[in-house]
PDB file of N, CA and C in Angstrom:
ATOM      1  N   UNK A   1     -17.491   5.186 -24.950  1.00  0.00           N
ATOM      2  CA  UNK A   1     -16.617   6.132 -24.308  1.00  0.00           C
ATOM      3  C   UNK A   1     -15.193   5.609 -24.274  1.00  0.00           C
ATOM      4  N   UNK A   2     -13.978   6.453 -24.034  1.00  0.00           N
ATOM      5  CA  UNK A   2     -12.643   6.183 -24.107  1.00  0.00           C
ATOM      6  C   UNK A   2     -12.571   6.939 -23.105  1.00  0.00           C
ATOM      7  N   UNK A   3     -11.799   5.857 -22.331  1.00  0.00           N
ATOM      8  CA  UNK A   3     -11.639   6.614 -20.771  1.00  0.00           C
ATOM      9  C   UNK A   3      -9.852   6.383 -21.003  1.00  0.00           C
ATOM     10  N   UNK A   4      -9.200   7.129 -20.315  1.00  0.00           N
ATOM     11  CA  UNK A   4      -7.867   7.318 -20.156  1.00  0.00           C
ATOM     12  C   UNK A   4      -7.405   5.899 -19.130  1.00  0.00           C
ATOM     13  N   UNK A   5      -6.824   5.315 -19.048  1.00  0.00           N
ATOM     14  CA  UNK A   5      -6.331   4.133 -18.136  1.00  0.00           C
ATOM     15  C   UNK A   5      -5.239   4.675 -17.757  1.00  0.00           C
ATOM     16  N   UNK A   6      -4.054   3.464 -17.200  1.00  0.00           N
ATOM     17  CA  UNK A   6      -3.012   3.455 -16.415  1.00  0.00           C
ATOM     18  C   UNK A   6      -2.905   1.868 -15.842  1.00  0.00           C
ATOM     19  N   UNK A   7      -1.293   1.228 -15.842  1.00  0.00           N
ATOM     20  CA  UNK A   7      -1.362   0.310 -15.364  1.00  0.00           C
ATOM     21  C   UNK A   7      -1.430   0.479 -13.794  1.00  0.00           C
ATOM     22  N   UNK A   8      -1.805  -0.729 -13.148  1.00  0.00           N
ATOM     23  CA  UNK A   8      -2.223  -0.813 -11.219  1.00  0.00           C
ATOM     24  C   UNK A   8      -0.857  -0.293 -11.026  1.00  0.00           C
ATOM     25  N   UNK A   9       0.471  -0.664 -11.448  1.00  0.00           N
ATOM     26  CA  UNK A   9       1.261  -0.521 -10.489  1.00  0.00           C
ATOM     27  C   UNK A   9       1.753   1.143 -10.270  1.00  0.00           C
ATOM     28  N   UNK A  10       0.965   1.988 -10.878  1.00  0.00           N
ATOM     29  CA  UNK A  10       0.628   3.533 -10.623  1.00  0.00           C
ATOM     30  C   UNK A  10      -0.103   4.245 -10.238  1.00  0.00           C
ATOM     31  N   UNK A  11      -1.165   3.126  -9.566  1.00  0.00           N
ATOM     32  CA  UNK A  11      -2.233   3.330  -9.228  1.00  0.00           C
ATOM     33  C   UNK A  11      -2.194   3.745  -7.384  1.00  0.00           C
ATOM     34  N   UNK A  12      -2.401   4.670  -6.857  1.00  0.00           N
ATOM     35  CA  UNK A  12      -2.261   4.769  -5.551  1.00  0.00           C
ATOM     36  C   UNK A  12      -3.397   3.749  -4.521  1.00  0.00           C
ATOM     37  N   UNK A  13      -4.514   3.526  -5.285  1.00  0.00           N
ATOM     38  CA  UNK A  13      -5.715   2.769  -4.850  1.00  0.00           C
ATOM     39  C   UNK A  13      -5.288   1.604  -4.968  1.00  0.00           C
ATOM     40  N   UNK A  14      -4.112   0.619  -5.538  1.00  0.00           N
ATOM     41  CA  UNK A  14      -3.698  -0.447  -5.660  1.00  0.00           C
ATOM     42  C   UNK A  14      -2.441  -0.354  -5.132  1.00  0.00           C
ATOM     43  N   UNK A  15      -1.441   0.219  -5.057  1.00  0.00           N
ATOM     44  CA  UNK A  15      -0.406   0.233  -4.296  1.00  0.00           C
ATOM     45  C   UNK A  15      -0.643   0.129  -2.836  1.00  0.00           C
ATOM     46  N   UNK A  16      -1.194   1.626  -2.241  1.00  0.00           N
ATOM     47  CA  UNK A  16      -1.719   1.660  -1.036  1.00  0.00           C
ATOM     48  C   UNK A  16      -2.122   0.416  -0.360  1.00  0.00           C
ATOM     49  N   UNK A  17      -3.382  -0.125  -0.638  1.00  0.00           N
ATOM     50  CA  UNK A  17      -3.515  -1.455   0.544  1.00  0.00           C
ATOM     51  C   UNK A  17      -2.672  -2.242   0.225  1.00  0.00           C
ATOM     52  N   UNK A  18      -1.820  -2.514  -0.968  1.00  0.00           N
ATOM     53  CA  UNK A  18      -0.924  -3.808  -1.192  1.00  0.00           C
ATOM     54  C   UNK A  18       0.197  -3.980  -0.362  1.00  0.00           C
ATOM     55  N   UNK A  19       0.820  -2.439   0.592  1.00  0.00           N
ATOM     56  CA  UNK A  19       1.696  -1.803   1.032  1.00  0.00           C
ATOM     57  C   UNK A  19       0.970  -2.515   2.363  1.00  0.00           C
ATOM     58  N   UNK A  20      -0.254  -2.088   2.920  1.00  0.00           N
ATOM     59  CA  UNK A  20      -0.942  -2.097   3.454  1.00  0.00           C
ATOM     60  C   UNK A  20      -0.738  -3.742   4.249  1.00  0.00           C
ATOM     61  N   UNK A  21      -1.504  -4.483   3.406  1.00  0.00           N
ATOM     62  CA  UNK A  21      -1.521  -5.785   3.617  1.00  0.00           C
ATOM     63  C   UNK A  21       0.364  -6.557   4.048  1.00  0.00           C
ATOM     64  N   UNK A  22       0.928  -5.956   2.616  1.00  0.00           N
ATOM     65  CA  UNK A  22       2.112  -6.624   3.145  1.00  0.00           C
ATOM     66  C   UNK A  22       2.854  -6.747   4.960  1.00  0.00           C
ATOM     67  N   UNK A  23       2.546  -5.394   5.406  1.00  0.00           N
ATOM     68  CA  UNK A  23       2.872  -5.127   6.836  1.00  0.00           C
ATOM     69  C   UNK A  23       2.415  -6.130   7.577  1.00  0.00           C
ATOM     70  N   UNK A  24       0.510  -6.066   6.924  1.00  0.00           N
ATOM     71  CA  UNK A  24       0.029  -6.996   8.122  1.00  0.00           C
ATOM     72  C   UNK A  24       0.780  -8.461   8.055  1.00  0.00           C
ATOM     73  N   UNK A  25       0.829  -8.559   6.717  1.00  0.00           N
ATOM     74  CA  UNK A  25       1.223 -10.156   6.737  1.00  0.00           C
ATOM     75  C   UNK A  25       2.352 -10.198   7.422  1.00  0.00           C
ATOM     76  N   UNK A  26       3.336  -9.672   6.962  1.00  0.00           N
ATOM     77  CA  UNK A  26       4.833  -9.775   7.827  1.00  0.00           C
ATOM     78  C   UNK A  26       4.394  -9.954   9.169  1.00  0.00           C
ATOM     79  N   UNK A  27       3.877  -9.010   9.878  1.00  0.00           N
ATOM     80  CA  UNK A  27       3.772  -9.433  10.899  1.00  0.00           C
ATOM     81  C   UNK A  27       2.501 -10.261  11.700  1.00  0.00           C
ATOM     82  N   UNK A  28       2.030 -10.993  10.459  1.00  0.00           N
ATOM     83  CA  UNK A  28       1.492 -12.543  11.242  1.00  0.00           C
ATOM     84  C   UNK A  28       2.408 -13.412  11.264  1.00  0.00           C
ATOM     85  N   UNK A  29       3.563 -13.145  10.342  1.00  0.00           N
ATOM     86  CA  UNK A  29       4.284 -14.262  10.370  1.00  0.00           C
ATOM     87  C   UNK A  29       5.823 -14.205  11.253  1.00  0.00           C
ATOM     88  N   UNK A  30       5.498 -12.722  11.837  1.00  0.00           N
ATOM     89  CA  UNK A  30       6.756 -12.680  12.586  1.00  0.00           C
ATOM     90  C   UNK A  30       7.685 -11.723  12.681  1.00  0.00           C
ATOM     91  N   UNK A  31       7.291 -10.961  11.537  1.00  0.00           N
ATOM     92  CA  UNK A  31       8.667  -9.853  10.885  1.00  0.00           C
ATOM     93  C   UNK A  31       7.899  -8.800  11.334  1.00  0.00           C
ATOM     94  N   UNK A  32       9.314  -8.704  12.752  1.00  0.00           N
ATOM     95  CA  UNK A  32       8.459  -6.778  12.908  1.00  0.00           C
ATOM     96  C   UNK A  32       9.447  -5.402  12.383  1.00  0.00           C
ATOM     97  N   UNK A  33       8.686  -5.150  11.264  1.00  0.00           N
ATOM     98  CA  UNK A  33       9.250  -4.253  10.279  1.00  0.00           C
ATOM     99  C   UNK A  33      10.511  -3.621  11.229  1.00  0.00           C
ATOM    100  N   UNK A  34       9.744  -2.421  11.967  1.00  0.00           N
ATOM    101  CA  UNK A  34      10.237  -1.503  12.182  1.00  0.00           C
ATOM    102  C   UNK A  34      11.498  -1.929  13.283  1.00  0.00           C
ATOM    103  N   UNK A  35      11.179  -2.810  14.261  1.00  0.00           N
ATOM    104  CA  UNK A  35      11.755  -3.402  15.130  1.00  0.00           C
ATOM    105  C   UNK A  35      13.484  -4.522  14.192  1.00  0.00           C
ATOM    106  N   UNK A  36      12.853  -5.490  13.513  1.00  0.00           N
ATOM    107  CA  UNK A  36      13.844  -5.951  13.035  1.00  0.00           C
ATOM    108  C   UNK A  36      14.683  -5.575  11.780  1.00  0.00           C
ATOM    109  N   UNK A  37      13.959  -4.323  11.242  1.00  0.00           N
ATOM    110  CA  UNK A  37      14.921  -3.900  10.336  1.00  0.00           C
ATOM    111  C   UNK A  37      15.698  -2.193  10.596  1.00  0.00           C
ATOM    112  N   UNK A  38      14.296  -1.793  11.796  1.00  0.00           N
ATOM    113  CA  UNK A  38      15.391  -0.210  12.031  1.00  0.00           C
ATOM    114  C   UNK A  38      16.089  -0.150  13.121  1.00  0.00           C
ATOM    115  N   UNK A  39      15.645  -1.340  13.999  1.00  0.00           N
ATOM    116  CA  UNK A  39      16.211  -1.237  15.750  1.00  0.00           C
ATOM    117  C   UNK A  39      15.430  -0.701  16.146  1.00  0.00           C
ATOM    118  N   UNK A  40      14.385  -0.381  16.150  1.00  0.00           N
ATOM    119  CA  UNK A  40      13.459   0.710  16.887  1.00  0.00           C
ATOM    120  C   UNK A  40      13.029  -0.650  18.714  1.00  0.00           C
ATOM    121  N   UNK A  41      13.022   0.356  19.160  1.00  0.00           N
ATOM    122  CA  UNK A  41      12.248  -0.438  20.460  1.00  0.00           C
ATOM    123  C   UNK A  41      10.882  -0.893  20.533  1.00  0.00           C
ATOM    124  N   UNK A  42      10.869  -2.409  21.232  1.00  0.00           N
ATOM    125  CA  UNK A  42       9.744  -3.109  20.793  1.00  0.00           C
ATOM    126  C   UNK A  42       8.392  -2.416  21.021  1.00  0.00           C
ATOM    127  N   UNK A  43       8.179  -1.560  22.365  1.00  0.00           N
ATOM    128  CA  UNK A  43       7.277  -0.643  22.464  1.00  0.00           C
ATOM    129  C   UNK A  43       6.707   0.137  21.123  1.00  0.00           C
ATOM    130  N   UNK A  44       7.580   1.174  20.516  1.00  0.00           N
ATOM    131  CA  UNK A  44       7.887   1.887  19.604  1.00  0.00           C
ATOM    132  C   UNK A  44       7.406   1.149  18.079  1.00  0.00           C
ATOM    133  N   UNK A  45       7.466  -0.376  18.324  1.00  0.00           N
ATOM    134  CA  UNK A  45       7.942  -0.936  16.918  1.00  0.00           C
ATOM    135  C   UNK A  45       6.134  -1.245  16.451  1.00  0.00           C
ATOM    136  N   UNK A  46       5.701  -1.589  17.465  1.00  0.00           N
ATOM    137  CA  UNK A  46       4.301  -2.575  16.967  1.00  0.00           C
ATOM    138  C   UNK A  46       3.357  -0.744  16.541  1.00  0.00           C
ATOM    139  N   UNK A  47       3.786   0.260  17.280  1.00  0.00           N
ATOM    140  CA  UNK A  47       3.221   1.682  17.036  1.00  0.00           C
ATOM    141  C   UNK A  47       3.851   1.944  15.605  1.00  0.00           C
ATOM    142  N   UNK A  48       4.246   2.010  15.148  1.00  0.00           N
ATOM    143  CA  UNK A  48       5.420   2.147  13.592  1.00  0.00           C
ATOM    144  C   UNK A  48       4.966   1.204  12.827  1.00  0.00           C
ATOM    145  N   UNK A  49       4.738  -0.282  13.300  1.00  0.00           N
ATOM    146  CA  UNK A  49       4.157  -1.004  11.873  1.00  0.00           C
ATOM    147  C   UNK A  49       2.831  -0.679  12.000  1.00  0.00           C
ATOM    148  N   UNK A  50       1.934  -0.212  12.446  1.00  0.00           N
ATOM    149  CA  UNK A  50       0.206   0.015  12.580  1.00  0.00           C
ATOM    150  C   UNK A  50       0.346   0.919  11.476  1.00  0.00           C
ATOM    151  N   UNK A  51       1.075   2.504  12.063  1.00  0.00           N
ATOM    152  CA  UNK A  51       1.213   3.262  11.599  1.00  0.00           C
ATOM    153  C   UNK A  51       1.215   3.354   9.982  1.00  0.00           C
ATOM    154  N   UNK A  52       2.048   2.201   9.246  1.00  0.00           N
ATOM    155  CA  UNK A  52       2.480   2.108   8.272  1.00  0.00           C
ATOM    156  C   UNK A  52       1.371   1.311   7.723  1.00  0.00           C
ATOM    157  N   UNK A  53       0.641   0.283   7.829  1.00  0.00           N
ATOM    158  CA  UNK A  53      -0.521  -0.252   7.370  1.00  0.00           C
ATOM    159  C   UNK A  53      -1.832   1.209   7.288  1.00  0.00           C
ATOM    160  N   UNK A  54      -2.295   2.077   8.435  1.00  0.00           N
ATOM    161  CA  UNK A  54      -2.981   2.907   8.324  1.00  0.00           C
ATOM    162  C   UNK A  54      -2.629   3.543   6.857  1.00  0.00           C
ATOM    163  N   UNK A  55      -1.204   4.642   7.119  1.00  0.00           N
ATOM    164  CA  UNK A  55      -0.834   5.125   6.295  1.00  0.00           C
ATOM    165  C   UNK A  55      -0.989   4.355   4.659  1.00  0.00           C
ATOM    166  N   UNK A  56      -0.688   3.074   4.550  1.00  0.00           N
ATOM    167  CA  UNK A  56      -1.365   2.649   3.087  1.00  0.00           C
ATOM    168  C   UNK A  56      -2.530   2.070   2.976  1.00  0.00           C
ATOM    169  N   UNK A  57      -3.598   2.455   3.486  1.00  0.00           N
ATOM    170  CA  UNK A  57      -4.990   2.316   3.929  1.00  0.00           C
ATOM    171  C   UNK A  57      -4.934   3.715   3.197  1.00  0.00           C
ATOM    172  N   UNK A  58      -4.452   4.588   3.732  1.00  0.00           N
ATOM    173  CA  UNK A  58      -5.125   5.945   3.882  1.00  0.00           C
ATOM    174  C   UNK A  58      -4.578   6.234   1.983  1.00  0.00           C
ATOM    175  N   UNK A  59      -3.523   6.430   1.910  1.00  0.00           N
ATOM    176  CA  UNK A  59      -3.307   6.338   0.635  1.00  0.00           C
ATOM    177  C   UNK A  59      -4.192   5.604  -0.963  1.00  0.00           C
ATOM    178  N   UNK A  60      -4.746   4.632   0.193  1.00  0.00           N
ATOM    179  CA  UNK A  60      -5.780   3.700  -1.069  1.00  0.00           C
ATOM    180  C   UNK A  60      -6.717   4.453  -1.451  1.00  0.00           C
ATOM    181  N   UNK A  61      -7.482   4.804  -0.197  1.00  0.00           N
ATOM    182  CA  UNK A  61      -8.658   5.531   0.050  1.00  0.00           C
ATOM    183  C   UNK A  61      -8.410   6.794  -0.916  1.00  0.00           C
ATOM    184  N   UNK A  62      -7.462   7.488  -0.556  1.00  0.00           N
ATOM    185  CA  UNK A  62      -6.968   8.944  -1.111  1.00  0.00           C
ATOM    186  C   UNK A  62      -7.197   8.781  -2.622  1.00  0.00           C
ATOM    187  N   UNK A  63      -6.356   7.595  -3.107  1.00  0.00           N
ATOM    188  CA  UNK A  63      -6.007   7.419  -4.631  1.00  0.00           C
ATOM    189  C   UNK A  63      -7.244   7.197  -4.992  1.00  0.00           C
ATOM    190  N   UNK A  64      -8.151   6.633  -4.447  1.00  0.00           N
ATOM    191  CA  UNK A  64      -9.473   5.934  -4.904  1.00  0.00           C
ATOM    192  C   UNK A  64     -10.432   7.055  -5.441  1.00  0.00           C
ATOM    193  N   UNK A  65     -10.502   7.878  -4.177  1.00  0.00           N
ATOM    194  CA  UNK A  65     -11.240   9.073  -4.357  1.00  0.00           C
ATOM    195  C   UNK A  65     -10.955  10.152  -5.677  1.00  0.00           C
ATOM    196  N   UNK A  66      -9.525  10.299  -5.159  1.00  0.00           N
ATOM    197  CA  UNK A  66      -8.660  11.263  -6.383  1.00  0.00           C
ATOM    198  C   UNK A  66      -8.728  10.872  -7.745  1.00  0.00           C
ATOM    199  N   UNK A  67      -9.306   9.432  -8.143  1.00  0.00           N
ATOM    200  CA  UNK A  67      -8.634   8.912  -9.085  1.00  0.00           C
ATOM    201  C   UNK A  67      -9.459   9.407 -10.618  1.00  0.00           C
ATOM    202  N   UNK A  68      -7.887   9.837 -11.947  1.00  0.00           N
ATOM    203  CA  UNK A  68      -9.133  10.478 -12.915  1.00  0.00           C
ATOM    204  C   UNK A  68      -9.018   9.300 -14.118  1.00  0.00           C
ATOM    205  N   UNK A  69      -8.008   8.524 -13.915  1.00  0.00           N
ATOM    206  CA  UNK A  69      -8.321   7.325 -14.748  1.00  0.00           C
ATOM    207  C   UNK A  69      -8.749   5.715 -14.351  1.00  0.00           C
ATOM    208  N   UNK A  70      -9.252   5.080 -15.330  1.00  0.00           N
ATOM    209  CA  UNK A  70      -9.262   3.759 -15.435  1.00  0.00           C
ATOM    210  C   UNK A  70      -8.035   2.895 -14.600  1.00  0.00           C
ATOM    211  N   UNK A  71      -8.175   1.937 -14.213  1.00  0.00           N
ATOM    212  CA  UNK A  71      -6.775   0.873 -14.038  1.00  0.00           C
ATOM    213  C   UNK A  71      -7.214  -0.024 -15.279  1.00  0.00           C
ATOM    214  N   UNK A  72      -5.904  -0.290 -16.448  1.00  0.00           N
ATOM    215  CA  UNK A  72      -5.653  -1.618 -17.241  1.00  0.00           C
ATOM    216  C   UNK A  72      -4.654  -2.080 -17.053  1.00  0.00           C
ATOM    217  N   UNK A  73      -4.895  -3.566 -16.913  1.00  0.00           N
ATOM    218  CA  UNK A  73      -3.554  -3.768 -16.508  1.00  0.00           C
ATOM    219  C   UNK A  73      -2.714  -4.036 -15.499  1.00  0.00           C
ATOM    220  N   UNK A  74      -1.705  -4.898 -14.920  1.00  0.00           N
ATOM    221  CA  UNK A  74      -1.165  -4.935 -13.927  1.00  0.00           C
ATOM    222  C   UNK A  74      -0.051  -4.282 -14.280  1.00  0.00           C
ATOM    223  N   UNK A  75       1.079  -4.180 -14.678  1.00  0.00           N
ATOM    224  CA  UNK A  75       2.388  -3.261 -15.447  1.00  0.00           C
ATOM    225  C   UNK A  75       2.313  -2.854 -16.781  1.00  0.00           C
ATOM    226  N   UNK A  76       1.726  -3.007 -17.615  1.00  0.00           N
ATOM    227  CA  UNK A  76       1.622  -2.403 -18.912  1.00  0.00           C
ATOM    228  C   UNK A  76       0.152  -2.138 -19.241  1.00  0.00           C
ATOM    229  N   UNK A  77      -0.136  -0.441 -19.600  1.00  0.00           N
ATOM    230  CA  UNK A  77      -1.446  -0.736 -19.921  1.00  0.00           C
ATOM    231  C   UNK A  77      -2.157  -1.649 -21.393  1.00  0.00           C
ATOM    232  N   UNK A  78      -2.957  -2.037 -20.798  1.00  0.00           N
ATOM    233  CA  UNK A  78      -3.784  -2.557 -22.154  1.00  0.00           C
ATOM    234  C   UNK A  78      -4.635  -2.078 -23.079  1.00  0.00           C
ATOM    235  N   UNK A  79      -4.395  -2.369 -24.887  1.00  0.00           N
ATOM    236  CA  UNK A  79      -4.991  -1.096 -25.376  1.00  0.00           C
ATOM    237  C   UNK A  79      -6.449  -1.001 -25.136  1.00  0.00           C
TER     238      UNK A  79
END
């Protein structure tokens, strides 16, 4: 069979948690997104970075489900 591919970095199922993860990490290490880069209030801020990890959770999931090709590849597909 010849299945149609696409490299990951178009991939919503690979973007999504990568988006995902990055948040969390930032903020194990300290960086609160929303707080130190929009001003948002600290209340406000830890609700806004969740938000934004869900949201590329939810996107993974979405792409995963939706998805009508292959992933090859990390930036260029492979033949």
């Amino acid at each position: 069979m010849n299945y149609d591919s696409k490299p990951a970095i178009q991939s919503l199922g690979v973007v999504g948690p990568v988006v995902a993860i990055l948040v969390i990490v930032l903020g194990m290490m300290g960086v609160d997104i929303a707080n130190d880069v929009a001003g948002v209030p600290d209340r406000i801020a830890g609700i806004i970075d969740s938000g934004m990890a869900l949201v590329g959770i939810a996107v993974g999931i979405y792409g995963r489900v939706t998805a009508t090709k292959q992933i090859s590849g990390l930036v260029k597909q492979e033949p």
